[in-house]
C-alpha atoms as a PDB file:
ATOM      1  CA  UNK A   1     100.837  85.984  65.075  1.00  0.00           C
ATOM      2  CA  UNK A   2     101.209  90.056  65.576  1.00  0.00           C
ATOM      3  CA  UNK A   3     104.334  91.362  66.270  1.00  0.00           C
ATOM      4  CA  UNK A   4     104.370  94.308  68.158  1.00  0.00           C
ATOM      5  CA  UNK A   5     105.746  97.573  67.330  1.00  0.00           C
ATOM      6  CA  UNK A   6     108.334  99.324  68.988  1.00  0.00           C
ATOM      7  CA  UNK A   7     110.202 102.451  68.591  1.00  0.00           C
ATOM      8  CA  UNK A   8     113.967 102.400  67.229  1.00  0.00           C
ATOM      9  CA  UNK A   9     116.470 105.852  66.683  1.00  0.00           C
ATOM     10  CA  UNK A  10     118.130 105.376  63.074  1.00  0.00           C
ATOM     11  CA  UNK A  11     121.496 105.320  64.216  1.00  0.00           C
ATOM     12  CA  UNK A  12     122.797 107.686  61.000  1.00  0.00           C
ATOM     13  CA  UNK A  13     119.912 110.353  61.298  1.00  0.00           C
ATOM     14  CA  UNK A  14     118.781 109.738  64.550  1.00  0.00           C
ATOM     15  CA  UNK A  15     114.941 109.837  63.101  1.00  0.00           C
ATOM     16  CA  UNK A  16     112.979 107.702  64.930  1.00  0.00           C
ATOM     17  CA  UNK A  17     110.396 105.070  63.586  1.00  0.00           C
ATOM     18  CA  UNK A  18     107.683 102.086  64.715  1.00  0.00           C
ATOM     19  CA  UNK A  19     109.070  98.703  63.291  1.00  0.00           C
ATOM     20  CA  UNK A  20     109.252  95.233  64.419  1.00  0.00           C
ATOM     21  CA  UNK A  21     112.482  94.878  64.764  1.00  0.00           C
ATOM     22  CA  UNK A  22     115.828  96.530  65.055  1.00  0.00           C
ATOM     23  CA  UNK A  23     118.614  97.261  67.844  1.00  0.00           C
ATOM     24  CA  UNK A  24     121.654  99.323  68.583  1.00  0.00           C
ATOM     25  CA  UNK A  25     122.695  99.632  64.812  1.00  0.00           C
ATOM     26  CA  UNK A  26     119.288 100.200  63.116  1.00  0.00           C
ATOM     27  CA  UNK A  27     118.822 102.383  60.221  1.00  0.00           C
ATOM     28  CA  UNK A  28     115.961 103.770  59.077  1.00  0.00           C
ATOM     29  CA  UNK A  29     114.704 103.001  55.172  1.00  0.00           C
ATOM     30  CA  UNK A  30     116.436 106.029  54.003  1.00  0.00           C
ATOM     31  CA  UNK A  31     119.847 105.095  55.300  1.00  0.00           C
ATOM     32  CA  UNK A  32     119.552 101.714  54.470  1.00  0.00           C
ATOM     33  CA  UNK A  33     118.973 102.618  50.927  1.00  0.00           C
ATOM     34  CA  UNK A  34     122.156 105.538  51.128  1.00  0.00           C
ATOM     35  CA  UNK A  35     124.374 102.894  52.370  1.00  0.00           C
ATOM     36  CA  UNK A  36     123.287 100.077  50.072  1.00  0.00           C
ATOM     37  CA  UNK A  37     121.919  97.887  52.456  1.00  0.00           C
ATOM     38  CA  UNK A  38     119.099  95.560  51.857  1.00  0.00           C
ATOM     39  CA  UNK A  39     115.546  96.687  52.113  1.00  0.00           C
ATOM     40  CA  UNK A  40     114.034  94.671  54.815  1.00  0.00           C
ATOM     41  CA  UNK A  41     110.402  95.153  53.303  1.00  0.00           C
ATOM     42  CA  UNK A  42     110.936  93.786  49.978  1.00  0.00           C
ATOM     43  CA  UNK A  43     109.044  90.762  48.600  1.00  0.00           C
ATOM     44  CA  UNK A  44     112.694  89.522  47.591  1.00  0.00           C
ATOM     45  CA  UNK A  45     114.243  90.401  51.043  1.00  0.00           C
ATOM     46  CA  UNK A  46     110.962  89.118  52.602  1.00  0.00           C
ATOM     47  CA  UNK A  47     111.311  85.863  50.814  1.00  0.00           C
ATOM     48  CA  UNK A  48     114.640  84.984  51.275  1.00  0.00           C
ATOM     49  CA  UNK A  49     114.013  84.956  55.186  1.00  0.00           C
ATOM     50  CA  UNK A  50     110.925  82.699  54.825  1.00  0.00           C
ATOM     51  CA  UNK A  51     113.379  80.194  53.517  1.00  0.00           C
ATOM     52  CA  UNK A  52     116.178  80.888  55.661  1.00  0.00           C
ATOM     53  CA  UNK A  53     113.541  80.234  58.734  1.00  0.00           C
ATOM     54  CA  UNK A  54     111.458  77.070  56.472  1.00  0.00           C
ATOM     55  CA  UNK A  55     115.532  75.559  56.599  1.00  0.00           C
ATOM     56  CA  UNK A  56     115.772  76.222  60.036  1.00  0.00           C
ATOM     57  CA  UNK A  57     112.748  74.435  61.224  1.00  0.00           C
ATOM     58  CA  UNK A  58     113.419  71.819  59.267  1.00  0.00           C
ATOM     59  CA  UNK A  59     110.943  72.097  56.518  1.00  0.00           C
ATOM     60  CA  UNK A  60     113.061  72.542  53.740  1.00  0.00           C
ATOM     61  CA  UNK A  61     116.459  70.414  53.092  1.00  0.00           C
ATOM     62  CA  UNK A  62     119.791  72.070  53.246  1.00  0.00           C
ATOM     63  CA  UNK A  63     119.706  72.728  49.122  1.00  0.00           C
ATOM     64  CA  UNK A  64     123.097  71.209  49.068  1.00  0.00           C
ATOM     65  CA  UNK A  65     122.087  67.380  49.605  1.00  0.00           C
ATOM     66  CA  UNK A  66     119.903  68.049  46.671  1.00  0.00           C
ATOM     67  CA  UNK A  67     120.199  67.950  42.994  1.00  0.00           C
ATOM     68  CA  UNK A  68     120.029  70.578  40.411  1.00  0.00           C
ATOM     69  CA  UNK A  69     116.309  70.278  39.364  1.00  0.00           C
ATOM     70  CA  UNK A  70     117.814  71.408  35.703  1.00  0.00           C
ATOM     71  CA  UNK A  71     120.886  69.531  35.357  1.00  0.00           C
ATOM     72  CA  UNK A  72     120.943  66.886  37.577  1.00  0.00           C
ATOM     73  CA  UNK A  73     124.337  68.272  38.837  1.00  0.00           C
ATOM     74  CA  UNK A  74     124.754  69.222  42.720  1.00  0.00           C
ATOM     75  CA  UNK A  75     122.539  71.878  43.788  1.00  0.00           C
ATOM     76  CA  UNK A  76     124.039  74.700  45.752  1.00  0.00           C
ATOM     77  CA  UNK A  77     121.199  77.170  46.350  1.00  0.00           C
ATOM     78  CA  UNK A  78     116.744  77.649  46.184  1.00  0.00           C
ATOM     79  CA  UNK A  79     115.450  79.204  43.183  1.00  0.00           C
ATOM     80  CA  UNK A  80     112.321  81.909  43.234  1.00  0.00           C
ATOM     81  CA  UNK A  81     110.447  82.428  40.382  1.00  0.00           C
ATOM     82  CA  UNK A  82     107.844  84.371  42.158  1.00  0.00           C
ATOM     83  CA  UNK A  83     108.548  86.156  45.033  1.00  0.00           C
ATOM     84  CA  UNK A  84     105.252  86.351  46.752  1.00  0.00           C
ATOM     85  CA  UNK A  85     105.257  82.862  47.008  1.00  0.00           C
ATOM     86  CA  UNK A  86     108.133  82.306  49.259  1.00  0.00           C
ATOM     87  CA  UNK A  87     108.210  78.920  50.335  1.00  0.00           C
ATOM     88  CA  UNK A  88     107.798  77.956  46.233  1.00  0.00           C
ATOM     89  CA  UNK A  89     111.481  77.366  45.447  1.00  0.00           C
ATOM     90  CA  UNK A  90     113.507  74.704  43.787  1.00  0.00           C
ATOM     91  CA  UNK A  91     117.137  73.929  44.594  1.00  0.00           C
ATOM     92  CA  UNK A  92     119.347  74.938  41.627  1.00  0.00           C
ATOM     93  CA  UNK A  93     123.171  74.997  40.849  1.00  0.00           C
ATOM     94  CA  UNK A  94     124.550  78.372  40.371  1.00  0.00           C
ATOM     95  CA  UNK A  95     125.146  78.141  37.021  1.00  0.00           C
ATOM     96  CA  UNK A  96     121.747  77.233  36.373  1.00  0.00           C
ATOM     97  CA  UNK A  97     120.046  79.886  38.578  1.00  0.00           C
ATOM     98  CA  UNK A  98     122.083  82.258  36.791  1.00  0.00           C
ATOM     99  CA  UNK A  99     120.561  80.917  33.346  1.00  0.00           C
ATOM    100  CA  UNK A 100     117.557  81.241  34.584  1.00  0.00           C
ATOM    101  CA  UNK A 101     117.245  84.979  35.538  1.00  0.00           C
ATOM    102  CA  UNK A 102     115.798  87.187  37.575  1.00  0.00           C
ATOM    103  CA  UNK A 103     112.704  86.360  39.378  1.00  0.00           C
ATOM    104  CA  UNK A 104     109.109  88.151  39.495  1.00  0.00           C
ATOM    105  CA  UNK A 105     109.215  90.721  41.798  1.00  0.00           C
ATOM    106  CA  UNK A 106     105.662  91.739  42.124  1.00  0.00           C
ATOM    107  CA  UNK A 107     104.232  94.143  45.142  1.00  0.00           C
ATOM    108  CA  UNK A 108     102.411  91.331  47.749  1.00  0.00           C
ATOM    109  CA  UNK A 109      98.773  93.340  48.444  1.00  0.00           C
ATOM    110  CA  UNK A 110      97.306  93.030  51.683  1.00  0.00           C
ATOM    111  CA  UNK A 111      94.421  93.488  51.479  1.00  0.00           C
END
């Protein structure tokens, strides 16, 4: 599926730029990254949706109904260990996702 590009005005600089999605209160990268907002192209960003929409549809349980794959305890939230596999996540307690650290964050190629 191609989503097409159109053009959005960075509502802090008022550059303009070709993206896929945005609105009345877009910011281009720049910005985002001034203000501390998330960067919508990262493989952790990017990742993060693909669950939030797999949940949606219905293809992945509400991680809460689950249990902690480590301690058996209720889970809370899905784990990455790689981030350019998005859809490969376990649900985890915080406590446990906190022992077990940050994820890979490798570059995806395309190509």
């Amino acid at each position: 599926m191609t989503q097409k590009l159109r053009r959005f005005v960075c509502a802090n600089c008022k550059c303009s730029e070709l993206t896929t999605g945005g609105g009345i209160n877009y910011h281009c990268a720049e910005c985002r990254k001034e203000k501390g907002m998330p960067d919508l192209t990262s493989p952790q960003y990017l990742a993060h949706q693909a669950v939030a929409k797999a949940r949606k549809a219905g293809l992945l349980a509400d991680p809460k109904t689950l249990a902690c794959v480590d301690c058996q305890g209720p889970a809370i939230e899905y784990d990455h260990r790689d981030y350019s596999k998005p859809l490969a996540v376990e649900p985890v307690c915080r406590r446990c996702n906190l022992r077990r650290g940050p994820a890979l964050t490798q570059e995806v190629s395309h190509g």
